[in-house]
Protein backbone atom coordinates (compact mmCIF):
# COMPACT_ATOMS: atom_id res chain seq x y z
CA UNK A 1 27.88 -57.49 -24.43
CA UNK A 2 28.41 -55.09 -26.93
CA UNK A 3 24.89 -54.18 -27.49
CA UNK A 4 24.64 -54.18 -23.40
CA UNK A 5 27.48 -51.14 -23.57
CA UNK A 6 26.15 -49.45 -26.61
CA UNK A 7 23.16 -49.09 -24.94
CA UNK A 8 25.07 -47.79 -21.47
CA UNK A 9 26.62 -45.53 -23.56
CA UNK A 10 23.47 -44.08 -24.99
CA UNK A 11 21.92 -43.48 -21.80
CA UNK A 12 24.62 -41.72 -20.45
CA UNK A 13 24.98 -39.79 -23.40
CA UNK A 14 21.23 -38.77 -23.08
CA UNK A 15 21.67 -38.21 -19.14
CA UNK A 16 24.26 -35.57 -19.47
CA UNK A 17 22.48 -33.55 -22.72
CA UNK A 18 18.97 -33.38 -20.29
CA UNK A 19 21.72 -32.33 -17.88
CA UNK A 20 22.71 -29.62 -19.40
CA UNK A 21 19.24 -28.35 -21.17
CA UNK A 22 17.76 -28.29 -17.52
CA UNK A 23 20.79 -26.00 -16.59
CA UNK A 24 20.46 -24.09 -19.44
CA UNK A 25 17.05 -23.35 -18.89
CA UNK A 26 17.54 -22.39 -15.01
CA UNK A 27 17.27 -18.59 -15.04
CA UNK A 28 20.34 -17.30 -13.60
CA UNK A 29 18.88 -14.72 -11.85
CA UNK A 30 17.14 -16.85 -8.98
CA UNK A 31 18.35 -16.16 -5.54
CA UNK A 32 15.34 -17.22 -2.99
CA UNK A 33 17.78 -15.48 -0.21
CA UNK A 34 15.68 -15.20 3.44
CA UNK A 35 19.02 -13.76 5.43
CA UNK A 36 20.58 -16.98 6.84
CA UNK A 37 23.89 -16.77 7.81
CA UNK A 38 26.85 -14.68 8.70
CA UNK A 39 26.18 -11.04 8.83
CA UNK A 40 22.80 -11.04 8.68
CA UNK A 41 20.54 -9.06 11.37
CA UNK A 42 17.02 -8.86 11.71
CA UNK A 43 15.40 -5.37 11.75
CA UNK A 44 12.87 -4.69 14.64
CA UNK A 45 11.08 -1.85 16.81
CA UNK A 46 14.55 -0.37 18.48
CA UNK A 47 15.76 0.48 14.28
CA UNK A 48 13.40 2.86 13.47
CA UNK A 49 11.75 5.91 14.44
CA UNK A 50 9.17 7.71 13.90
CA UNK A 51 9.05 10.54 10.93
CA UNK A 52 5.59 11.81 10.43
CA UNK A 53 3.01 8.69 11.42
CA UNK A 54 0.37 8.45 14.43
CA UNK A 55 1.82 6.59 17.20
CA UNK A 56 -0.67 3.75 15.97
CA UNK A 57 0.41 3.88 12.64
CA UNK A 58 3.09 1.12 13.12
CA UNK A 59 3.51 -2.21 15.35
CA UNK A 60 6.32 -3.79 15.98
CA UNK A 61 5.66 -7.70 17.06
CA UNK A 62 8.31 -9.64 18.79
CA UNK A 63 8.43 -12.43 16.34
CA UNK A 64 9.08 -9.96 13.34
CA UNK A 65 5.44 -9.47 12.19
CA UNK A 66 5.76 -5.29 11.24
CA UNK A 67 1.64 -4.10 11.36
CA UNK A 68 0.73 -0.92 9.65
CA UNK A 69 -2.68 0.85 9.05
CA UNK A 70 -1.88 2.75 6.60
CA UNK A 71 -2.99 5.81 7.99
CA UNK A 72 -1.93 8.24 7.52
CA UNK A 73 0.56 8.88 4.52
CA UNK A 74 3.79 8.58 6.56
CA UNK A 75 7.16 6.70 7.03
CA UNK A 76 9.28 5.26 9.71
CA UNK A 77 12.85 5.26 8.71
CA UNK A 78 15.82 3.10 9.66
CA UNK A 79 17.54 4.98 13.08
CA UNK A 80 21.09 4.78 10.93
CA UNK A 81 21.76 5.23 7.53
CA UNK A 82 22.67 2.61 5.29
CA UNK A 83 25.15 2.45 1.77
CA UNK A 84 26.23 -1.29 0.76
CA UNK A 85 23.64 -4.13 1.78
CA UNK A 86 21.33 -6.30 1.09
CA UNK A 87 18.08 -6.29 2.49
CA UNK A 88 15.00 -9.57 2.32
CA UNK A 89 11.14 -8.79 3.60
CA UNK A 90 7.83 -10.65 3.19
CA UNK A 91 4.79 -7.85 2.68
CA UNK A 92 1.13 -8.62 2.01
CA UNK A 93 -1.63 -5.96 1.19
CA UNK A 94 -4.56 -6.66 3.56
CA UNK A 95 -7.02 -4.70 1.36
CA UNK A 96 -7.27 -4.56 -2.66
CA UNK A 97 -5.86 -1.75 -4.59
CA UNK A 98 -2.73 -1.29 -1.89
CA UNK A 99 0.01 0.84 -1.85
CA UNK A 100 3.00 1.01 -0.22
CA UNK A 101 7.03 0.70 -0.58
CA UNK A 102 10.43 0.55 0.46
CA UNK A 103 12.86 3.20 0.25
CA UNK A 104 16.27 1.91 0.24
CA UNK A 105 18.62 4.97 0.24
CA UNK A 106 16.26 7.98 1.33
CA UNK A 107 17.39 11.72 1.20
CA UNK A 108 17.46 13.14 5.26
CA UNK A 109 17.22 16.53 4.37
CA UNK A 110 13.74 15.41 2.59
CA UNK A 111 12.53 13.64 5.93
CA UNK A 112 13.32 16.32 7.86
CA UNK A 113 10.64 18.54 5.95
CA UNK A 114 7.92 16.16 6.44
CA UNK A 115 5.67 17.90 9.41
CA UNK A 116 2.78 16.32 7.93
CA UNK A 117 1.50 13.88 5.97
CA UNK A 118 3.74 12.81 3.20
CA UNK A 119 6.52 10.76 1.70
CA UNK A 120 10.34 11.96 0.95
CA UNK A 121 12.28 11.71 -2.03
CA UNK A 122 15.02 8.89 -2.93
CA UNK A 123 15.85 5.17 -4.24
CA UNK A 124 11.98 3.60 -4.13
CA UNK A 125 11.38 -0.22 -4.65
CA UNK A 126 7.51 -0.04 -5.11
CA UNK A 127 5.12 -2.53 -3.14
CA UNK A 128 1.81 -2.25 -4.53
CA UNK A 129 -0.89 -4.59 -4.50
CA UNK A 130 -2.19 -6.20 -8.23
CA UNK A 131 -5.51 -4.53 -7.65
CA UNK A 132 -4.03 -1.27 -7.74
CA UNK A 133 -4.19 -0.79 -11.88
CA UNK A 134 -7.87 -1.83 -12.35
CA UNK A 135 -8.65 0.76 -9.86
CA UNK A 136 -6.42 3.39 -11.43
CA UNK A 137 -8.12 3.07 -14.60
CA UNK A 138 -11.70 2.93 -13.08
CA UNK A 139 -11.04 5.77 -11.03
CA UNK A 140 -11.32 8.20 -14.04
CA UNK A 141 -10.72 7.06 -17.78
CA UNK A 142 -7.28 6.54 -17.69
CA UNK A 143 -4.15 4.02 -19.21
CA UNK A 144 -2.15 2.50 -16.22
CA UNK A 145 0.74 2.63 -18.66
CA UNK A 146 3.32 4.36 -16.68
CA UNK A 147 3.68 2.00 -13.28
CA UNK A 148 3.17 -1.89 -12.93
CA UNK A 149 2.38 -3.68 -9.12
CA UNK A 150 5.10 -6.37 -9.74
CA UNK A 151 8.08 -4.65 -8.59
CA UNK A 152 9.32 -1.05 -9.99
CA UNK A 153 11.96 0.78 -9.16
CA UNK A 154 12.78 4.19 -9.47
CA UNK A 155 13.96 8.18 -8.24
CA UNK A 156 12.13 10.21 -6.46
CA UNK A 157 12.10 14.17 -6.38
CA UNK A 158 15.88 14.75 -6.10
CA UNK A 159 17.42 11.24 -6.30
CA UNK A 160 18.44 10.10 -9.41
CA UNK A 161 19.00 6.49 -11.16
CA UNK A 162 19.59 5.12 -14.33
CA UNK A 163 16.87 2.15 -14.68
CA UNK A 164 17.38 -1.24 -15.81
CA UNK A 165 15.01 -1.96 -19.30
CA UNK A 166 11.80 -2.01 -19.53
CA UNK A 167 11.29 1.08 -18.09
CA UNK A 168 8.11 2.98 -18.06
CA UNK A 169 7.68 5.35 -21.22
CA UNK A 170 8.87 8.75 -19.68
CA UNK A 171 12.41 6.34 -18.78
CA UNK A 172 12.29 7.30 -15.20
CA UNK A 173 11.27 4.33 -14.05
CA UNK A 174 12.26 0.20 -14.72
CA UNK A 175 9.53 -1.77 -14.96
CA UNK A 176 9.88 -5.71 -13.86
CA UNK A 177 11.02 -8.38 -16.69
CA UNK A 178 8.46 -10.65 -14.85
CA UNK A 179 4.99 -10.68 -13.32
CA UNK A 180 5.51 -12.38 -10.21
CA UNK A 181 3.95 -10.44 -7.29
CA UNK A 182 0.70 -12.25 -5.85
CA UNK A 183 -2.62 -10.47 -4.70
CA UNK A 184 -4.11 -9.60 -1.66
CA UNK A 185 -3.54 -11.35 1.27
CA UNK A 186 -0.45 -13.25 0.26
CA UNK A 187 2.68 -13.00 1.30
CA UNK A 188 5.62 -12.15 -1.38
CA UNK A 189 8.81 -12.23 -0.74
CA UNK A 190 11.53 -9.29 -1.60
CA UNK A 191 15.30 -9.32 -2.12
CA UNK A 192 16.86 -5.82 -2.01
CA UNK A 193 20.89 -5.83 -3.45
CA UNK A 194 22.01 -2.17 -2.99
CA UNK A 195 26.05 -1.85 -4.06
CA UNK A 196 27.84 1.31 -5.17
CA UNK A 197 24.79 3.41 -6.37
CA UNK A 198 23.13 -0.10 -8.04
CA UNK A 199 20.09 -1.46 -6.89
CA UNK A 200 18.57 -4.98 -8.15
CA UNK A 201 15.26 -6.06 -6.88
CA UNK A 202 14.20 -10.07 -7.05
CA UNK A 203 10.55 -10.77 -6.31
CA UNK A 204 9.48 -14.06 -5.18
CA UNK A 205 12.69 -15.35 -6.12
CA UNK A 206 13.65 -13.71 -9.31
CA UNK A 207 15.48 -10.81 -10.32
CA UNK A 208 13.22 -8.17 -12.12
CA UNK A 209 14.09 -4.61 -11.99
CA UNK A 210 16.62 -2.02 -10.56
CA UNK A 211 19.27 0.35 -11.82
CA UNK A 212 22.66 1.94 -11.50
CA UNK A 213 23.74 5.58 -11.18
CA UNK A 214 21.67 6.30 -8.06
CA UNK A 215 22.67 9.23 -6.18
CA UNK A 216 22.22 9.20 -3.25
CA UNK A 217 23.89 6.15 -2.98
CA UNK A 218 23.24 5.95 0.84
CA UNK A 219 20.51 6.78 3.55
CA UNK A 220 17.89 5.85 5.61
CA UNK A 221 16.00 2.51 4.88
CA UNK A 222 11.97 3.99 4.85
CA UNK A 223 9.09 1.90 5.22
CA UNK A 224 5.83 3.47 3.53
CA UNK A 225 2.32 4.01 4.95
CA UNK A 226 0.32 4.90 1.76
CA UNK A 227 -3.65 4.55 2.56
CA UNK A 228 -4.21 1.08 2.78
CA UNK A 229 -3.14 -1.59 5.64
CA UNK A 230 -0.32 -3.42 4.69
CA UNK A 231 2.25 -6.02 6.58
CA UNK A 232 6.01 -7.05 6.72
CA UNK A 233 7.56 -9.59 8.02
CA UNK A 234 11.05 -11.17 8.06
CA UNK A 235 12.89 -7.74 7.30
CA UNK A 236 16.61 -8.27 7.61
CA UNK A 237 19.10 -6.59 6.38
CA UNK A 238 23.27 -7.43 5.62
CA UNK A 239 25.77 -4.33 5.67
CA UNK A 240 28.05 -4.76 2.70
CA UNK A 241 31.55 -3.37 2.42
């Protein structure tokens, strides 16, 4: 009987320490969020407009699918302006070597000057695809040093922000913690958490990069078209107090 309850007591014991090592080893930054639940709205055709892209540029689908050519280096911005939320998409590239983005709080004075093609300044979470660096450095003898495709974020032109380490050598830019951003043709998932001048962006799942001190703290929500057909899907967004 003894032995019986030594031996109960063991396993327990062993139980609860492979308990806590799996707990320990979760990262605590996972938050798989897809915008279920109270306050939560998805983003369509009627909440944006149209900046400086062809009418063809974008297509909005009923079921959420968001189609753009690429063509030619535009935006469509969010009809309001935005300050506290949090914001989820899916994007894919369609062709290698994509570009694109998200900007989250986007200067209106800056949209307002784009007559042509172009892209204005503010808070931008990048969205490029993986084949973009090998075709950086082809494209003339070159290091792809300063810019990853898994996720940076950083100012543009007038907007400032304090990155979250790594950042890119110059400092104006943090680089992901993780490579978790998948190639051409597959969907990846975002997780936008913009609070009081801070951004954090999770890809797939997992934090990776943002940064604090942004200003402006609040603007229009951008989507980019940057050369190269791209998609979104499942782009909702959560006002924040």
């Amino acid at each position: 009987m003894r032995i019986r309850l030594l031996s109960l007591v063991i396993a327990a014991v062993l139980t609860a320490a492979t308990s806590l090592n799996i707990q320990a080893e979760e990262p605590v930054t996972k938050a798989f969020i897809n915008g279920e639940g109270p306050g939560w709205v998805s983003l369509g055709k009627d909440d944006f407009t149209k900046v400086n892209s062809n009418d063809d540029t974008w297509t909005f689908h009923e079921n959420g699918l968001i189609e753009c050519t690429g063509k030619p280096v535009s935006v469509t911005r969010s009809v309001k302006e935005y300050t506290n939320f949090e914001l989820v998409c899916q994007w894919r590239h369609l062709k290698n070597a994509g570009n694109s983005g998200i900007f989250v709080w986007t200067i209106p004075s800056s949209l307002e000057k784009l007559a042509g093609p172009g892209l204005p300044q503010g808070i931008e979470v990048q969205v490029l695809d993986l084949g973009y660096k090998e075709q950086y450095e082809k494209g003339g003898n070159r290091k792809a040093d300063w810019f990853t495709c898994h996720g940076d974020v950083f100012p543009v032109g007038a907007a400032k922000m304090k990155p979250f380490p790594p950042t890119a050598p110059n400092g104006t830019r943090s680089f992901p913690t993780k490579e978790l951003s998948k190639g051409t043709g597959e969907w990846n998932h975002y997780y936008v958490r913009a609070i009081n001048g801070e951004v954090r962006l999770w890809v797939n799942g997992e934090e990776v990069s943002g940064g604090t001190g942004c200003t402006p703290a609040t603007g229009f929500l951008c989507l980019e078209s940057e050369g190269s057909p791209i998609e979104f899907r499942g782009l909702k967004i959560r006002e924040l107090p």
